[in-house]
N, C-alpha and C. Protein backbone atom coordinates (compact mmCIF):
# COMPACT_ATOMS: atom_id res chain seq x y z
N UNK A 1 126.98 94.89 96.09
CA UNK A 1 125.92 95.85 95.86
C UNK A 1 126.30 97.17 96.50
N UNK A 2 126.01 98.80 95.69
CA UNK A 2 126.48 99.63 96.36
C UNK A 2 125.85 99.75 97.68
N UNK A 3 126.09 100.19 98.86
CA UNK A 3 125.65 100.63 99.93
C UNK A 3 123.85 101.21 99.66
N UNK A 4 124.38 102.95 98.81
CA UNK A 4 123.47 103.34 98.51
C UNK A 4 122.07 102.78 98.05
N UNK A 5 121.70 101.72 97.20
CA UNK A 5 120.24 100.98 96.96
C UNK A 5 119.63 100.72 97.96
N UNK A 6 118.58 101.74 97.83
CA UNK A 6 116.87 101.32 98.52
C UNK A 6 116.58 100.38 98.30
N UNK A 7 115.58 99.54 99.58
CA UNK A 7 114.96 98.42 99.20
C UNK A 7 113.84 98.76 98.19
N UNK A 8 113.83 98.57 97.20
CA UNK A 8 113.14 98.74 95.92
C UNK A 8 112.03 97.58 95.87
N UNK A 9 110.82 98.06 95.38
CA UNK A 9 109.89 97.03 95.46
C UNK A 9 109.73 96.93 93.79
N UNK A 10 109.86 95.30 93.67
CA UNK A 10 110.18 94.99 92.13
C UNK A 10 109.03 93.76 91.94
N UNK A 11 108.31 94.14 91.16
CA UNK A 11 107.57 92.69 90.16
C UNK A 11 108.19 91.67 88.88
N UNK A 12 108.49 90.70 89.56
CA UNK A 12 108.74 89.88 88.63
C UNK A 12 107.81 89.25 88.15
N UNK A 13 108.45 88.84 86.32
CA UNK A 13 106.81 88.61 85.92
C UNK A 13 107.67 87.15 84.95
N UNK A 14 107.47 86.25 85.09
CA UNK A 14 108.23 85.12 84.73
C UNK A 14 107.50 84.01 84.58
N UNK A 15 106.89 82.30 83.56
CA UNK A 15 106.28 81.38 83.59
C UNK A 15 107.79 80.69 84.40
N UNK A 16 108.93 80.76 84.00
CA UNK A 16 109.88 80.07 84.45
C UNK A 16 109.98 79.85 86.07
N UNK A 17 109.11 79.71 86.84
CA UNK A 17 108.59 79.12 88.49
C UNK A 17 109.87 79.40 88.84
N UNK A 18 111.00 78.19 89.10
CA UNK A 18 111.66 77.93 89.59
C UNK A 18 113.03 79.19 89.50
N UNK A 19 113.24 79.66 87.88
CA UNK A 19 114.05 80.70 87.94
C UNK A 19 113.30 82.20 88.44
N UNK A 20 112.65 82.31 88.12
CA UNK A 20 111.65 83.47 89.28
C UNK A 20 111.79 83.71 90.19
N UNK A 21 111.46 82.17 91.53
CA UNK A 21 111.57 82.22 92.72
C UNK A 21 113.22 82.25 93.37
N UNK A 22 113.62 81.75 92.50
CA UNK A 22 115.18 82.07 92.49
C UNK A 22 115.35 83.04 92.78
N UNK A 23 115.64 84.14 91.86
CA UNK A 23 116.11 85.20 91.61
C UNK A 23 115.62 86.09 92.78
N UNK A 24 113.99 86.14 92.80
CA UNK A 24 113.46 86.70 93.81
C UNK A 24 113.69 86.45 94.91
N UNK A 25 114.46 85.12 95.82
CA UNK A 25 114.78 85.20 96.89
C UNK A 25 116.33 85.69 96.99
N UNK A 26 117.38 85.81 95.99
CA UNK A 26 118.39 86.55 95.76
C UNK A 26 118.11 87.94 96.11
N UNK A 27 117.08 88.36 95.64
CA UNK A 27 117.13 90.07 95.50
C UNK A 27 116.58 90.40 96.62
N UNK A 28 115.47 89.13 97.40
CA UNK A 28 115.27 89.49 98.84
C UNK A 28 116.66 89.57 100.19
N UNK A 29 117.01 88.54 99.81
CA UNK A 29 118.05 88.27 100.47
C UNK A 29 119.88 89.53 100.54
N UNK A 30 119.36 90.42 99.13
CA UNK A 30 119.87 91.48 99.18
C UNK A 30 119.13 92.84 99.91
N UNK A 31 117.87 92.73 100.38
CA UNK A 31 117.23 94.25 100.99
C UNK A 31 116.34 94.03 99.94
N UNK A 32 115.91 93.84 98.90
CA UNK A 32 115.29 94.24 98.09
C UNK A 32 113.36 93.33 98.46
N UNK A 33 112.36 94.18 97.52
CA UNK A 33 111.07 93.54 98.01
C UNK A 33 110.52 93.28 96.63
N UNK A 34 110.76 91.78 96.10
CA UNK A 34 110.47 91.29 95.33
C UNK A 34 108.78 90.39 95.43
N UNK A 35 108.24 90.37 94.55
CA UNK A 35 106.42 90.41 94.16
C UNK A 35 106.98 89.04 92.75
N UNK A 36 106.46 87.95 93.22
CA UNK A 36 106.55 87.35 91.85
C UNK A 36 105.03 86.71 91.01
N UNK A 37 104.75 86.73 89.70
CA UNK A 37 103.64 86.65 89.65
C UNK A 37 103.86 85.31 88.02
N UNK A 38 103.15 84.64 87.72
CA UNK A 38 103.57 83.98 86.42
C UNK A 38 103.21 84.35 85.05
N UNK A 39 102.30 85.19 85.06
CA UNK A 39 101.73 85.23 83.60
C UNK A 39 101.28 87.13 83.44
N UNK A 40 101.07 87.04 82.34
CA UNK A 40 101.09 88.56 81.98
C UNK A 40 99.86 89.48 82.48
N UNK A 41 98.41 88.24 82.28
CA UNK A 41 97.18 89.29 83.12
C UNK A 41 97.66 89.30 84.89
N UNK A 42 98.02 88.29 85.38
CA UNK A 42 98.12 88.81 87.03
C UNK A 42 99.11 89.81 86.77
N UNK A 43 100.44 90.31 86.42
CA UNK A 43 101.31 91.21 86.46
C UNK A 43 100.30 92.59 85.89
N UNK A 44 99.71 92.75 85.20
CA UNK A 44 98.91 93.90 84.96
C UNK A 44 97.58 93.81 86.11
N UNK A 45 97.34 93.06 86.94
CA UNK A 45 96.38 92.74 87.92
C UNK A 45 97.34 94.09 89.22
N UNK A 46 98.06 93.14 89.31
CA UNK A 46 99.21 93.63 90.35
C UNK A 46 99.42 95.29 90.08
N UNK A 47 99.91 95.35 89.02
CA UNK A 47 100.31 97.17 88.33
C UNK A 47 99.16 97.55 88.79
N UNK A 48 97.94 97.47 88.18
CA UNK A 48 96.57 98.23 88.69
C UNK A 48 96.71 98.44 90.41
N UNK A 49 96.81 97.73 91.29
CA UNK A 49 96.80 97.08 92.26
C UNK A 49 97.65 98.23 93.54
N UNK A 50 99.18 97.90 93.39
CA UNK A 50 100.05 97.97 94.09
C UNK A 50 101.22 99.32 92.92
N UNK A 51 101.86 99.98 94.09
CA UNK A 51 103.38 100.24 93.45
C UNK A 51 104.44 99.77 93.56
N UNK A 52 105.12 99.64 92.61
CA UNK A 52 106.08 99.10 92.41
C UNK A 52 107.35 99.75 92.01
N UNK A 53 108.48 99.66 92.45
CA UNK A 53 109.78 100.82 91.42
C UNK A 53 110.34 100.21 90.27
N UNK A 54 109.66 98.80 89.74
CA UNK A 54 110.29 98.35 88.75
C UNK A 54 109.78 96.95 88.29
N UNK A 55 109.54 96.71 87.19
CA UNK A 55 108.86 95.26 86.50
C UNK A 55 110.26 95.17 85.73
N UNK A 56 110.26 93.23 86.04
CA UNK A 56 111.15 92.99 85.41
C UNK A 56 110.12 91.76 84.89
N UNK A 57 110.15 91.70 83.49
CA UNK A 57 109.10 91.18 82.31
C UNK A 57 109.86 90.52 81.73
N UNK A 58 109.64 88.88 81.37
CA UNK A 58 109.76 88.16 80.76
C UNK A 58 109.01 88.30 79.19
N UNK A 59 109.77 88.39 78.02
CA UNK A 59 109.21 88.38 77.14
C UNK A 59 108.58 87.29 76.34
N UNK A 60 108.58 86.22 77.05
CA UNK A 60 108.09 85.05 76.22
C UNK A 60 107.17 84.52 77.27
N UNK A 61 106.05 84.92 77.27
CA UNK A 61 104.81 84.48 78.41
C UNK A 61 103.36 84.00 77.67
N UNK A 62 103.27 82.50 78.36
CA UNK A 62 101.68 82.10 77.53
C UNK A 62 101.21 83.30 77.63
N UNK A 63 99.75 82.86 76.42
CA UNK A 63 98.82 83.75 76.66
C UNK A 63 99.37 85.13 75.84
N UNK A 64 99.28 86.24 76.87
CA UNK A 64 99.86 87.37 76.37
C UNK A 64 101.19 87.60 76.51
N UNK A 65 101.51 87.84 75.14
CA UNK A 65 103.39 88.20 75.13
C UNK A 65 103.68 89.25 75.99
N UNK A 66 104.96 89.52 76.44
CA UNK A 66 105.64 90.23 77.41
C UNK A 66 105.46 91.34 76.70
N UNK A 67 105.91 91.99 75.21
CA UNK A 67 105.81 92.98 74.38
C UNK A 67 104.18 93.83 74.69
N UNK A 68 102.83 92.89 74.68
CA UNK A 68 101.88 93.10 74.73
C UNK A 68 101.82 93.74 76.10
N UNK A 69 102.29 93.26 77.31
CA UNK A 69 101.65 93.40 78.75
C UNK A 69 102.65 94.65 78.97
N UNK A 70 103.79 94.80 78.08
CA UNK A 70 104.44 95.96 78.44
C UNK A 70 103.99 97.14 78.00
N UNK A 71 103.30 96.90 77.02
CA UNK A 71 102.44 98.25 76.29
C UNK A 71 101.47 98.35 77.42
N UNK A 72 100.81 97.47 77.92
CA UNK A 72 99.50 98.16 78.87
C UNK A 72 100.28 98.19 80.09
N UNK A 73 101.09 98.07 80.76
CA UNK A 73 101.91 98.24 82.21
C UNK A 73 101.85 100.19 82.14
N UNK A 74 102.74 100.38 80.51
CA UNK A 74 102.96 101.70 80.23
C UNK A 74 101.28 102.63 80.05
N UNK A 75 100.72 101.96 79.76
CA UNK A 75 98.91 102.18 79.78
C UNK A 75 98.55 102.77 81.48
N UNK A 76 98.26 102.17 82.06
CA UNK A 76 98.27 102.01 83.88
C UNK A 76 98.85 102.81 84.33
N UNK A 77 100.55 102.61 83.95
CA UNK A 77 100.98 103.16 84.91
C UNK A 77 102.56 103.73 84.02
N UNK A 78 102.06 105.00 83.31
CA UNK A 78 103.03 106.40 82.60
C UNK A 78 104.53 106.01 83.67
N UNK A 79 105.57 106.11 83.19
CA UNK A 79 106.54 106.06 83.45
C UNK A 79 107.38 104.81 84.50
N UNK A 80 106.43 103.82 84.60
CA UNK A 80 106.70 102.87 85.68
C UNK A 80 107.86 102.07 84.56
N UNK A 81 109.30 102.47 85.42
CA UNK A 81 110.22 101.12 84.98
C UNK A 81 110.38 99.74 84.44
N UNK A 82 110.34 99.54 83.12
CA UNK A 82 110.05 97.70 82.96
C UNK A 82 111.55 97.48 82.41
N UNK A 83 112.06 96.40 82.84
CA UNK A 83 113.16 95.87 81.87
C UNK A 83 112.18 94.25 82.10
N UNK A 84 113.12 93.90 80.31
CA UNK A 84 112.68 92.80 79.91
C UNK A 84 113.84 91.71 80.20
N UNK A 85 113.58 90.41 80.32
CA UNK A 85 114.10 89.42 80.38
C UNK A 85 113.87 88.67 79.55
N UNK A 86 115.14 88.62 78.94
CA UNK A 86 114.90 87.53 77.32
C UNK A 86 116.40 85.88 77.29
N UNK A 87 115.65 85.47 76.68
CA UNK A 87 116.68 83.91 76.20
C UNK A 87 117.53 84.14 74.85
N UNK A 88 117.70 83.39 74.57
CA UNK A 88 118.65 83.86 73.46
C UNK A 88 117.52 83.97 71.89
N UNK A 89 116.41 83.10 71.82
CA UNK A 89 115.69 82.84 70.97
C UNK A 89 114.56 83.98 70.84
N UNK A 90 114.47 84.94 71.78
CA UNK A 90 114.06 85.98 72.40
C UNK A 90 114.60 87.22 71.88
N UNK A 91 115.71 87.32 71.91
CA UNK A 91 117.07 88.34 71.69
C UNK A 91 115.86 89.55 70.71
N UNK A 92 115.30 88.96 69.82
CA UNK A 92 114.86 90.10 68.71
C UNK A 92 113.80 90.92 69.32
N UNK A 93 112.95 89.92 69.80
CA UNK A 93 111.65 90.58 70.50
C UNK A 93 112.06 92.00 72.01
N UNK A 94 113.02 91.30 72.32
CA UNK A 94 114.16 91.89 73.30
C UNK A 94 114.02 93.59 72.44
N UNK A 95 115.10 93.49 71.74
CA UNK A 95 115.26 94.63 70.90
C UNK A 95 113.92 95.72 70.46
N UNK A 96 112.67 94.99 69.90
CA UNK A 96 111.52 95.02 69.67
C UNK A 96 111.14 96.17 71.12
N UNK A 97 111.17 95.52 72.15
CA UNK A 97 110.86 95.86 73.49
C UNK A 97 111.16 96.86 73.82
N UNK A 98 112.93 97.28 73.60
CA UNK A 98 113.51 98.41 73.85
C UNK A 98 113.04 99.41 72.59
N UNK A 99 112.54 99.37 71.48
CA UNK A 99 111.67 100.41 70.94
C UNK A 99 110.92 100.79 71.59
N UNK A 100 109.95 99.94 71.81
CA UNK A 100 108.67 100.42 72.92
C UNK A 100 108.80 100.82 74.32
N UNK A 101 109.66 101.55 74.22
CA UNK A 101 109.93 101.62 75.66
C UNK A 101 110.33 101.11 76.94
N UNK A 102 110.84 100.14 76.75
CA UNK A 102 111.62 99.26 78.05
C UNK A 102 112.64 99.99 78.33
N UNK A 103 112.94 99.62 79.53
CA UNK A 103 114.55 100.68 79.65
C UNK A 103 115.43 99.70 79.88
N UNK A 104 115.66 98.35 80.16
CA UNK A 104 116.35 97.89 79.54
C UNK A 104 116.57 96.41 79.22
N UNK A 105 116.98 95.39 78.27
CA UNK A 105 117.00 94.38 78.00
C UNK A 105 117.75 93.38 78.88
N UNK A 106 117.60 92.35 79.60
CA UNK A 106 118.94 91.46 80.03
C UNK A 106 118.23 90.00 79.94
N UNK A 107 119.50 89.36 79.60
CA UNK A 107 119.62 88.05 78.99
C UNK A 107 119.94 87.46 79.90
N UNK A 108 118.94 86.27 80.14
CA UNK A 108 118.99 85.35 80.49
C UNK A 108 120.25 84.04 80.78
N UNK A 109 120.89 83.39 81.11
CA UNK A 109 120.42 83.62 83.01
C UNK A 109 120.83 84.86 83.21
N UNK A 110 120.69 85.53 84.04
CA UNK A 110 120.65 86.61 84.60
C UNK A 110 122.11 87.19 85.13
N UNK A 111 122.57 88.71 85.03
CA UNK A 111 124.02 88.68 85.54
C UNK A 111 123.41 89.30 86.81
N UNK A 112 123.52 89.08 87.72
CA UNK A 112 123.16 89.99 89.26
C UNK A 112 124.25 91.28 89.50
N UNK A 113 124.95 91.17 88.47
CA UNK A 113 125.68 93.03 88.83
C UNK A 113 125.38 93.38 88.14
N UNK A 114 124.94 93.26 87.09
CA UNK A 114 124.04 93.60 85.90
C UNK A 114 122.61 93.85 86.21
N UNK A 115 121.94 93.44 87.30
CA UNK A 115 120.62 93.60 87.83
C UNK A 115 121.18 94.71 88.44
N UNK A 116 121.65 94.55 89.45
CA UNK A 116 121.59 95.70 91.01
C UNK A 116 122.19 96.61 90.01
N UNK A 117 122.94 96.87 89.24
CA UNK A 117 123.54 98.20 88.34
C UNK A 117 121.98 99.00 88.28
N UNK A 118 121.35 98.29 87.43
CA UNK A 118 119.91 98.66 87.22
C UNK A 118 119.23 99.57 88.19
N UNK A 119 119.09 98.37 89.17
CA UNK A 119 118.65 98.80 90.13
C UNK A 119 119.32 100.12 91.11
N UNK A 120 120.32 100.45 91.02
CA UNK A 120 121.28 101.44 91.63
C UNK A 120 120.35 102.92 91.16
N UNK A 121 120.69 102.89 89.13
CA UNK A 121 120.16 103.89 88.45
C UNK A 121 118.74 104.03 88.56
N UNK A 122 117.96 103.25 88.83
CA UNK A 122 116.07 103.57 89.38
C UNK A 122 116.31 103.89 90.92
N UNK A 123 116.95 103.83 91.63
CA UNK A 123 116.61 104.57 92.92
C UNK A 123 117.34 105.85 92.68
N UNK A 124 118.50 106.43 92.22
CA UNK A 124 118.62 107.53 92.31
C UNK A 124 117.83 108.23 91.34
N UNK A 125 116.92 107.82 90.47
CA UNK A 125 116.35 108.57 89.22
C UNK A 125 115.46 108.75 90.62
N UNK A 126 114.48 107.82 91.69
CA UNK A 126 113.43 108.04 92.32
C UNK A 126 113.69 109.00 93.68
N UNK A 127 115.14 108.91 93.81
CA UNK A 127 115.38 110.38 94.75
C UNK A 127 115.57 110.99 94.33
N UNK A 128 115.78 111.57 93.04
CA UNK A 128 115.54 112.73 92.63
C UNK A 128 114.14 113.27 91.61
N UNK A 129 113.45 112.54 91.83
CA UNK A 129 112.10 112.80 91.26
C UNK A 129 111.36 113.76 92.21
């Protein structure tokens, strides 16, 4: 991980429990301040709630789809960072997502230099804001 990354406070929004808490104790265990929540109304509970520098959204969530909760995240809260997390069966809705504004797609399991990359480009976009 570069030096440079802020501990970034990130919402994960995932039904997948076990890969969630995963990941989220990875990204803790890097500096980072990970929020994990399971379903799409608590993650828009949370947005109302708290700030965050970044939602990372599962697009395949009972209830309300990830596509759906990403339109109202962008509702709440104008310019707040979402990348989506998709499976392979996912892949389209993925794409779908990045129309609507996601900034960016990553596939499942997850690459972690492929995360913190991410994460690198949202803290310097937020020091220079």
């Amino acid at each position: 991980m570069p030096d440079a990354i802020p501990p970034l406070k990130v919402l994960m929004v995932d039904d997948e429990k076990d890969f969630a808490l995963t990941l989220a104790e990875r990204l803790e265990l890097r500096g980072f301040i990970p929020s994990v929540v399971f379903d799409g109304e608590s993650a828009l509970e949370r947005v109302r709630e708290e700030h965050f520098d970044l939602v990372l959204l599962d697009v395949m969530l009972p209830g309300v789809s990830g596509l759906v909760v990403l339109g109202r995240i962008h509702e709440i809260r104008p310019g707040l960072p979402v990348a989506l997390l998709t499976g392979n069966a996912s892949a389209k809705d993925g794409i779908e997502g990045m129309k609507r504004g996601a900034r960016a797609c990553i596939n499942k399991p997850v690459d972690l230099q492929e995360l913190l990359s991410l994460f690198a480009e949202i803290a310097k976009e937020n020091r220079h804001a």
